[in-house]
Protein backbone atom coordinates (compact mmCIF):
# COMPACT_ATOMS: atom_id res chain seq x y z
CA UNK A 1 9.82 1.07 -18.69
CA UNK A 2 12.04 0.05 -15.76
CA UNK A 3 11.35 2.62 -12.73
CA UNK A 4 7.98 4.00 -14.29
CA UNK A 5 4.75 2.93 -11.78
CA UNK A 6 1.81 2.25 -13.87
CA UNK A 7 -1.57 2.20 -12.16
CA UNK A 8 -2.88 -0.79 -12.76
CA UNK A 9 -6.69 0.47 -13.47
CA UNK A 10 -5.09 2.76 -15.98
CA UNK A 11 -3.48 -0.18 -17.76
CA UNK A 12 -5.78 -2.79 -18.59
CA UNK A 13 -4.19 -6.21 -18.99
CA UNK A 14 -3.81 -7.39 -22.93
CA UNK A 15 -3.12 -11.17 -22.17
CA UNK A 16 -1.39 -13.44 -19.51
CA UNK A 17 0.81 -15.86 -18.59
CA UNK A 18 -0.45 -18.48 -15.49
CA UNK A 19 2.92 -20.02 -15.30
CA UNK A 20 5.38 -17.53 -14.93
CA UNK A 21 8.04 -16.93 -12.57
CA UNK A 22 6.48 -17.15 -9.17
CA UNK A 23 6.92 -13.50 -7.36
CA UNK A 24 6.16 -13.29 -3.35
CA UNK A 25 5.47 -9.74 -2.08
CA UNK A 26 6.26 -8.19 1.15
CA UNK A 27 3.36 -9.92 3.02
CA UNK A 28 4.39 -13.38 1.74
CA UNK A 29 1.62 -13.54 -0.77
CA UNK A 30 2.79 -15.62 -4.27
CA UNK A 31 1.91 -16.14 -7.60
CA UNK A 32 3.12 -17.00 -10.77
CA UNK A 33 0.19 -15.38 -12.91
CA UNK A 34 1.72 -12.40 -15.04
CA UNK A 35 -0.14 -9.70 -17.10
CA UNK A 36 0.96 -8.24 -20.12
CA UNK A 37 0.11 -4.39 -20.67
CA UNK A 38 0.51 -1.62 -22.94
CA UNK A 39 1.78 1.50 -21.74
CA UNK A 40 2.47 4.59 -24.03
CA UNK A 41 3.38 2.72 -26.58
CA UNK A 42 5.65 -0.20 -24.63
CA UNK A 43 4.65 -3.17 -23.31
CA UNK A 44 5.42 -4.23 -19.46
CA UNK A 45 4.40 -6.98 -17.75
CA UNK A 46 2.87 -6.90 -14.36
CA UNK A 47 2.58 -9.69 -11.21
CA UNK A 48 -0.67 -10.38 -10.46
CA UNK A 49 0.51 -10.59 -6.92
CA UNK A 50 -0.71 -7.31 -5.76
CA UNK A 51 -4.54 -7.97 -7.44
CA UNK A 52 -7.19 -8.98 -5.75
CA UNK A 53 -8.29 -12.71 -5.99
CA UNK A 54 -11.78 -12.34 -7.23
CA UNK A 55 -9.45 -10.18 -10.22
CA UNK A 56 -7.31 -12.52 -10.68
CA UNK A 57 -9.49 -15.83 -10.83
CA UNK A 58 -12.20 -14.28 -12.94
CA UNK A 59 -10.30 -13.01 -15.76
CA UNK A 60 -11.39 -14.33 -19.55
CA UNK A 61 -8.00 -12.51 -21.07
CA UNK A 62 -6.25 -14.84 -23.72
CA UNK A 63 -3.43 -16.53 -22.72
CA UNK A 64 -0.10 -14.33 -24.36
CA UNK A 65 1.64 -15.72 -27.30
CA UNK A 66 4.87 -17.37 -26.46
């Protein structure tokens, strides 16, 4: 899936991860929350760095197998 953009309301999130690698984006925002999604058939995982809090802190998704 490298190089493919997948919108992220398209794709919702199947489990996640709140102690991942920590990612900082171009504003200096971090986290190290990731999201695991399905995507025509593959999986990807996804930073929740570019979600909004409220998104982020709310969520009831299972935590992903490991």
């Amino acid at each position: 899936m490298q190089g493919r953009d997948i919108p992220r309301d398209e794709e919702p999130p199947v489990c996640r991860i709140a102690n991942g690698i920590t990612v900082t984006d171009e504003v200096g925002g971090h986290s190290s929350m990731w999201f695991r999604v399905e995507h025509d058939g593959d999986q990807a995982w996804m930073p929740a760095i570019p979600m909004r809090p409220e998104q982020v802190e709310n969520t009831t998704l299972p935590g992903c197998p490991g």
